[in-house]
N, C-alpha and C. Protein backbone atom coordinates (compact mmCIF):
# COMPACT_ATOMS: atom_id res chain seq x y z
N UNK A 1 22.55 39.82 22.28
CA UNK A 1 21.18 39.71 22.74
C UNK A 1 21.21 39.05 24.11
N UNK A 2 20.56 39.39 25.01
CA UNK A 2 20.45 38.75 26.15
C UNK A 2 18.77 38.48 26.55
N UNK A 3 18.49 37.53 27.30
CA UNK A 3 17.31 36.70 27.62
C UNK A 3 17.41 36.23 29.15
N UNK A 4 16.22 36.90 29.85
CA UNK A 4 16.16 36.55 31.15
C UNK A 4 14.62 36.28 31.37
N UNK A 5 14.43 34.88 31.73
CA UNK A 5 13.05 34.54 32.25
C UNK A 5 12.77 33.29 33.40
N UNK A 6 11.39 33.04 32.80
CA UNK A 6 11.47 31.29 33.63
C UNK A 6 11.00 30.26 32.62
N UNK A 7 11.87 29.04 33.08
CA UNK A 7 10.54 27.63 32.22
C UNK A 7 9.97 27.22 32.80
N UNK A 8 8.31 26.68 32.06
CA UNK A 8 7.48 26.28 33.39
C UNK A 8 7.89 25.12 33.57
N UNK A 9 7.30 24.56 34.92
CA UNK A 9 7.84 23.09 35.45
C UNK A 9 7.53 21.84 34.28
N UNK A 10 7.00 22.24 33.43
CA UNK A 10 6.35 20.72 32.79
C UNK A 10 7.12 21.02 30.98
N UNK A 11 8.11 22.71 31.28
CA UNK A 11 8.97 22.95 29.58
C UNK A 11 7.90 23.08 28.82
N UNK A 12 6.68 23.56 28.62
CA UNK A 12 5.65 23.78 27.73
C UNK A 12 5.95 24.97 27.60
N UNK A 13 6.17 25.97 28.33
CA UNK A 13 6.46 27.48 28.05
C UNK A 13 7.44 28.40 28.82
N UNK A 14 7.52 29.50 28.05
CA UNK A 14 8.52 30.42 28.90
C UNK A 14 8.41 31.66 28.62
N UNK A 15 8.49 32.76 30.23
CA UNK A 15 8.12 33.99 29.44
C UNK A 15 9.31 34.86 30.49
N UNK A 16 9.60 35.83 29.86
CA UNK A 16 10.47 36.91 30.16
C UNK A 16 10.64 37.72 29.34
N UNK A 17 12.07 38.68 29.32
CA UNK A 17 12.03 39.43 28.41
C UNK A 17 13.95 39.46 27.94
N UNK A 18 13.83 40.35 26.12
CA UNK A 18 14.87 40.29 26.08
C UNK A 18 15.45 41.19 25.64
N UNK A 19 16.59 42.05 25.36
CA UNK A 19 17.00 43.33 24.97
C UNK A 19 18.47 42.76 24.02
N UNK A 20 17.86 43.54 23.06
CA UNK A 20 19.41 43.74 21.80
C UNK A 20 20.14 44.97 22.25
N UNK A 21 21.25 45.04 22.22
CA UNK A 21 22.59 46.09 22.60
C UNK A 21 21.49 47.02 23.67
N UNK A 22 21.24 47.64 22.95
CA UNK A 22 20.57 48.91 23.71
C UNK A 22 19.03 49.29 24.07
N UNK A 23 18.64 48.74 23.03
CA UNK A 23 16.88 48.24 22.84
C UNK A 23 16.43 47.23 23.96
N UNK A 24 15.42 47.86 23.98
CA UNK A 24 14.27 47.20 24.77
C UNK A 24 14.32 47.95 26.26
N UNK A 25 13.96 46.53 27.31
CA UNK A 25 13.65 45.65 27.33
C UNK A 25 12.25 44.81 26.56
N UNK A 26 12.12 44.16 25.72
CA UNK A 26 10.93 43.39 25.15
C UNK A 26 10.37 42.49 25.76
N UNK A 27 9.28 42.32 25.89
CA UNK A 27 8.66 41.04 26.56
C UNK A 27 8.26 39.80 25.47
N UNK A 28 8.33 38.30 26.27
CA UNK A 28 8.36 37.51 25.09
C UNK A 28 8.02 36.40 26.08
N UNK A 29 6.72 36.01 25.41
CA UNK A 29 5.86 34.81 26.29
C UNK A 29 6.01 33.62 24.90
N UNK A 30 6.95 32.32 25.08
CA UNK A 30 6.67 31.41 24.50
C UNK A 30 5.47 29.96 24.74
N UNK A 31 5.30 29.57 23.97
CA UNK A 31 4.29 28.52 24.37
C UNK A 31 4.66 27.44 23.15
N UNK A 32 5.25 26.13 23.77
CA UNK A 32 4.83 24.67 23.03
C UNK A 32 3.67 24.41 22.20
N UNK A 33 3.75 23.91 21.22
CA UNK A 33 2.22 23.30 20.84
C UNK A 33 2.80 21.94 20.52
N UNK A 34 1.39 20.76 20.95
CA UNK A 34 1.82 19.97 20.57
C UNK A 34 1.79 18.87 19.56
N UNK A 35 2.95 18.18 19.04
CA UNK A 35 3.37 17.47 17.45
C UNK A 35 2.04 16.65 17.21
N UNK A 36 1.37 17.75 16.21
CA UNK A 36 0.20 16.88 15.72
C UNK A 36 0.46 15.63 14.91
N UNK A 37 -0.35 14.19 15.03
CA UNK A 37 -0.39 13.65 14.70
C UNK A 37 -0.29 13.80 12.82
N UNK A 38 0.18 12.99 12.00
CA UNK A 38 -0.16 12.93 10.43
C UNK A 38 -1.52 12.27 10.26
N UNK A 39 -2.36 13.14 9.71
CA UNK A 39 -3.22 12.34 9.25
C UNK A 39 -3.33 11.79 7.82
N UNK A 40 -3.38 11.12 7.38
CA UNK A 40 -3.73 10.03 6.25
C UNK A 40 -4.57 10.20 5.40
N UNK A 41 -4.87 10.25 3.74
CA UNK A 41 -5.95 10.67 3.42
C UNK A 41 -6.59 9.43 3.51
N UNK A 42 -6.73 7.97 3.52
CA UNK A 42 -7.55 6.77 3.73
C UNK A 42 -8.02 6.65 5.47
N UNK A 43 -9.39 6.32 5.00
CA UNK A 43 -10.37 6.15 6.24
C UNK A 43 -10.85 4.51 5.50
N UNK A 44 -10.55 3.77 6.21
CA UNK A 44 -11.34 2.47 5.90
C UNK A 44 -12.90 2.47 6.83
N UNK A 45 -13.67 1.97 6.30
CA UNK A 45 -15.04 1.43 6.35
C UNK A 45 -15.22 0.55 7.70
N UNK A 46 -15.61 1.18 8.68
CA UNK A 46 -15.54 0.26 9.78
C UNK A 46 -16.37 -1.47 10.02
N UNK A 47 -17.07 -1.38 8.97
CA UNK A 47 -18.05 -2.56 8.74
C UNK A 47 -17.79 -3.18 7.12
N UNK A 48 -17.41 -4.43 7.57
CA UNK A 48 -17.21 -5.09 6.40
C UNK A 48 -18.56 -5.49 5.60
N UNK A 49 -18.51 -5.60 4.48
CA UNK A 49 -20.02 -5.88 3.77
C UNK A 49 -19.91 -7.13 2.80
N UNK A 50 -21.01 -7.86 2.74
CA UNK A 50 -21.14 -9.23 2.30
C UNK A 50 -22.24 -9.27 1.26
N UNK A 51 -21.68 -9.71 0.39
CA UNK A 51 -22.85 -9.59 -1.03
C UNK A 51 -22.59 -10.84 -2.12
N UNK A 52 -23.15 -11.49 -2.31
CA UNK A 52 -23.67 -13.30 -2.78
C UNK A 52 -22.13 -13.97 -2.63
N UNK A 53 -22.23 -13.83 -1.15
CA UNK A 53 -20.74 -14.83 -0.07
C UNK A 53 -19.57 -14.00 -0.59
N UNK A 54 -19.52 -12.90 -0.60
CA UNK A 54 -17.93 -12.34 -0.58
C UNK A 54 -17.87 -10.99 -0.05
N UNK A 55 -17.10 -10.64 0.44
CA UNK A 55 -16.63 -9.96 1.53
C UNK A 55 -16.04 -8.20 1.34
N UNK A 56 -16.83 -7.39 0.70
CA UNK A 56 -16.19 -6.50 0.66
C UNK A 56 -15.47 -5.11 1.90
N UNK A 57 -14.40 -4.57 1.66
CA UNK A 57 -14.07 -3.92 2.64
C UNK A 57 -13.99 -2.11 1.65
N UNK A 58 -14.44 -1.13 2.20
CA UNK A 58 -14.55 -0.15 1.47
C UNK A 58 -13.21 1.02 2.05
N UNK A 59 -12.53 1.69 1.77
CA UNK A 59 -11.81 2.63 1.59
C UNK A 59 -12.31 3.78 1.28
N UNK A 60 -11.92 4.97 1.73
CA UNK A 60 -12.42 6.41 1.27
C UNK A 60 -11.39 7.79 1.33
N UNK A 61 -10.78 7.99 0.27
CA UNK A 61 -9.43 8.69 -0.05
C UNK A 61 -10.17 10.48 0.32
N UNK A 62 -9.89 10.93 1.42
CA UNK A 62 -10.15 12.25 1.00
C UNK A 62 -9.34 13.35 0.63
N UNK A 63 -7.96 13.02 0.00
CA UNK A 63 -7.13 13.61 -0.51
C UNK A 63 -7.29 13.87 -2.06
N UNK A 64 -6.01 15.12 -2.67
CA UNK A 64 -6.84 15.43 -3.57
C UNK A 64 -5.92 14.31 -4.70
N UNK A 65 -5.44 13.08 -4.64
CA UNK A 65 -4.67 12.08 -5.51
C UNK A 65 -4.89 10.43 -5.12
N UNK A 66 -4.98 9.84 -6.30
CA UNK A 66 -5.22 8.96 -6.40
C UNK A 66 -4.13 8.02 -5.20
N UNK A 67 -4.58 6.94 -4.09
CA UNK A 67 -3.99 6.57 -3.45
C UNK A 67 -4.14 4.83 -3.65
N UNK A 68 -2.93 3.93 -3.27
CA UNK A 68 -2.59 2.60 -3.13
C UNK A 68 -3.10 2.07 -1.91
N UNK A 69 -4.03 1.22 -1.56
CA UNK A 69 -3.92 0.86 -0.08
C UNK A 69 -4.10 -0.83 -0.36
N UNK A 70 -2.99 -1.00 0.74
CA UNK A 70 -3.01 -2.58 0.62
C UNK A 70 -3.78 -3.46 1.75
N UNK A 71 -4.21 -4.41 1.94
CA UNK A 71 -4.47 -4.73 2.79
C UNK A 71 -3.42 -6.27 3.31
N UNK A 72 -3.94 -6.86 4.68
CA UNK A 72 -3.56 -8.03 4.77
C UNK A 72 -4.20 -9.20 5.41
N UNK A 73 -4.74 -9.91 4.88
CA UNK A 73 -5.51 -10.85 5.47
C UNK A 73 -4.77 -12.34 6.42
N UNK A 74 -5.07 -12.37 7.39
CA UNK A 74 -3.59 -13.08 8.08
C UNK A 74 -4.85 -14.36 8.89
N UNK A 75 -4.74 -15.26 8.23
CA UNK A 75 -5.39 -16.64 8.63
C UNK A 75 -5.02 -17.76 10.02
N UNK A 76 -5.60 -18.33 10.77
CA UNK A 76 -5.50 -18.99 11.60
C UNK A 76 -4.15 -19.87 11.71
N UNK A 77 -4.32 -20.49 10.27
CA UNK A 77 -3.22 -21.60 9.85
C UNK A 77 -1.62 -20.38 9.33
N UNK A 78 -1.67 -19.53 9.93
CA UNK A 78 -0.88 -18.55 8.89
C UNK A 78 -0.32 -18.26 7.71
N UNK A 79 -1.30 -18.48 6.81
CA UNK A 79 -1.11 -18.05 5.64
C UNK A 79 -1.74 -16.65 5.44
N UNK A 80 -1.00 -15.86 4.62
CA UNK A 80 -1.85 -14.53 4.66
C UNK A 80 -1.77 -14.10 3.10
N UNK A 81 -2.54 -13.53 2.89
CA UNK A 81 -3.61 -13.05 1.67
C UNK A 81 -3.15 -11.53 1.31
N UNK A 82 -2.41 -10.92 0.21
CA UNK A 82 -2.24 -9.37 0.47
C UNK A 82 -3.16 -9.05 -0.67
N UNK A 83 -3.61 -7.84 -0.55
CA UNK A 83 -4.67 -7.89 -1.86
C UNK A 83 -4.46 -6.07 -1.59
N UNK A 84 -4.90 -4.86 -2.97
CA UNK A 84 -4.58 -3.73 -2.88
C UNK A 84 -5.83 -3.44 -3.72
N UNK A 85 -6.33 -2.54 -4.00
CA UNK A 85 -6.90 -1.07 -4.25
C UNK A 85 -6.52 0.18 -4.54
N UNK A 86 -6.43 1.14 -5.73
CA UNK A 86 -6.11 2.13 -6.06
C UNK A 86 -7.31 3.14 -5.69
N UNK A 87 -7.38 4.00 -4.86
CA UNK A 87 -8.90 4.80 -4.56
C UNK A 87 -8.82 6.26 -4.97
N UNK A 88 -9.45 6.26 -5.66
CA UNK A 88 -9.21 7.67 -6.83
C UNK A 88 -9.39 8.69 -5.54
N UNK A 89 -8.99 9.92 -6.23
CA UNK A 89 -9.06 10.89 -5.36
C UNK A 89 -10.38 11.33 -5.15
N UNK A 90 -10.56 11.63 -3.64
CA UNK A 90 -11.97 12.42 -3.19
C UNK A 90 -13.63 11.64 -3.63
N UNK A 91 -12.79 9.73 -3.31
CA UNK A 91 -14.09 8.86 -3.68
C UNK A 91 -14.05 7.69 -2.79
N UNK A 92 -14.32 6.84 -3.23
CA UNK A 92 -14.08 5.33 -2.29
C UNK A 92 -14.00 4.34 -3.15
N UNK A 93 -13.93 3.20 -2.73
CA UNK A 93 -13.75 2.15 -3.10
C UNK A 93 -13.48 0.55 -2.58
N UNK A 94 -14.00 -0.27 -2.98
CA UNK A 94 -14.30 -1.60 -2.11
C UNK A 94 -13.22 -2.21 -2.47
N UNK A 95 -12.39 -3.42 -1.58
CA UNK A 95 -11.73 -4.26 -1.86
C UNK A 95 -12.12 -5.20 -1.87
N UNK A 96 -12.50 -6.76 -2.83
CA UNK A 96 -12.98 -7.82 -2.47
C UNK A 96 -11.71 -8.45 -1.88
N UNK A 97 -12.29 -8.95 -0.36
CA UNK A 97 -11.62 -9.67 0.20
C UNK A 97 -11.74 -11.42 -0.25
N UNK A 98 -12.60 -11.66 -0.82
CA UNK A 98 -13.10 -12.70 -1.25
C UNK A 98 -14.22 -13.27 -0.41
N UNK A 99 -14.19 -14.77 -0.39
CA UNK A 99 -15.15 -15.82 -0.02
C UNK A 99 -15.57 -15.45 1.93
N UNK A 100 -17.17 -15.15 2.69
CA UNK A 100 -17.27 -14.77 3.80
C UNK A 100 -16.29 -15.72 4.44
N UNK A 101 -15.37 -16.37 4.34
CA UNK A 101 -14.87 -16.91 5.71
C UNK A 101 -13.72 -16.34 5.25
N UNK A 102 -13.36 -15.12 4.69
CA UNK A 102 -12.45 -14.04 5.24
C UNK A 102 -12.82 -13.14 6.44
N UNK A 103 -13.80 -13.26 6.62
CA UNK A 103 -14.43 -12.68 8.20
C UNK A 103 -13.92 -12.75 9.20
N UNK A 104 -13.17 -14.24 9.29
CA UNK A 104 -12.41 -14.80 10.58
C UNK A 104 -10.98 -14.26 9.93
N UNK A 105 -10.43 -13.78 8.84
CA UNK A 105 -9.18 -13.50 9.09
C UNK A 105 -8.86 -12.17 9.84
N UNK A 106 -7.40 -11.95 10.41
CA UNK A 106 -7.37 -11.01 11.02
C UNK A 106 -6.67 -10.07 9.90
N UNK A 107 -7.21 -8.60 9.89
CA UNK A 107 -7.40 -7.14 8.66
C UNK A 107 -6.60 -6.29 9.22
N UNK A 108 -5.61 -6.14 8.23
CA UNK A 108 -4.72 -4.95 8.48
C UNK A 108 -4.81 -4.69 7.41
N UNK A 109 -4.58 -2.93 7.36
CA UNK A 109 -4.43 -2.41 5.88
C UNK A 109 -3.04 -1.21 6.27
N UNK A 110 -2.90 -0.77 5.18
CA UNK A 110 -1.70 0.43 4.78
C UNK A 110 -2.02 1.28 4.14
N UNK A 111 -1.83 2.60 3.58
CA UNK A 111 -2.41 3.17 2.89
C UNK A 111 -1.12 3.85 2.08
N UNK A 112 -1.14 3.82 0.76
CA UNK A 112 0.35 3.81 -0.05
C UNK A 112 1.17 2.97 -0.46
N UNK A 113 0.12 1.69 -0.49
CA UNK A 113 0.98 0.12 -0.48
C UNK A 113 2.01 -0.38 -0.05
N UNK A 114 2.65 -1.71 -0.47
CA UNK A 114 3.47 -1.80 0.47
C UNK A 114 2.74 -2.71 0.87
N UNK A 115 3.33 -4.15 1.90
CA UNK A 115 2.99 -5.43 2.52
C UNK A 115 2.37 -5.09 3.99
N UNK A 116 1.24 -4.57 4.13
CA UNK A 116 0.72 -4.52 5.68
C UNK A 116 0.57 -5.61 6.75
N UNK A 117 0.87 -6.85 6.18
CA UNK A 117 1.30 -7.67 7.07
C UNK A 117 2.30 -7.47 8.57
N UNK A 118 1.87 -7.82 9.46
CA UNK A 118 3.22 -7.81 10.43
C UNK A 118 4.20 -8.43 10.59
């Protein structure tokens, strides 16, 4: 098989043409696409919610299986807090973070459990 063309300056694509033994010449325009991100079935709740002084944080699985998401609550004095949630498939679900002066901690979560701490 032989292949004669160009790459463009930036390697996203290439077009020419190519012939087996005797066949062709064929024309053949390639094109890059690019490495989509993974998306995740957990979307956390961008607004934390507070109901008689405690702190809930909501999760929303839109996959079709039940998922683990952990969170991490990481305090001034550095002590940190890991706390998890199982969020059924294709629903949501709140995590009590506990008492409102989890507000001031700083929130990381994971989704598939596991220590989301840094």
């Amino acid at each position: 098989m032989q292949y004669s063309g160009n790459l463009s300056d930036d390697g996203s694509s290439m077009n020419g043409n190519w012939r087996i033994k005797s066949s062709g010449p064929f024309s053949a325009s390639l094109t890059r696409t690019p490495a989509r991100k993974p998306v995740g079935c957990i979307t956390p709740n961008g607004q934390l919610r507070t109901t008689d002084n405690f702190v809930y944080w909501n999760f929303r699985n839109g996959c079709d299986k039940d998922l683990l998401v952990s969170v991490c609550a990481q305090y001034a004095n550095g002590n940190n807090n890991i706390l998890a949630v199982t969020v059924p498939a294709k629903q949501s679900a709140d995590i009590n973070l506990g008492h409102t002066s989890m507000k001031t901690a700083k929130l990381t979560w994971k989704e598939g459990g596991g220590i989301p701490c840094p």
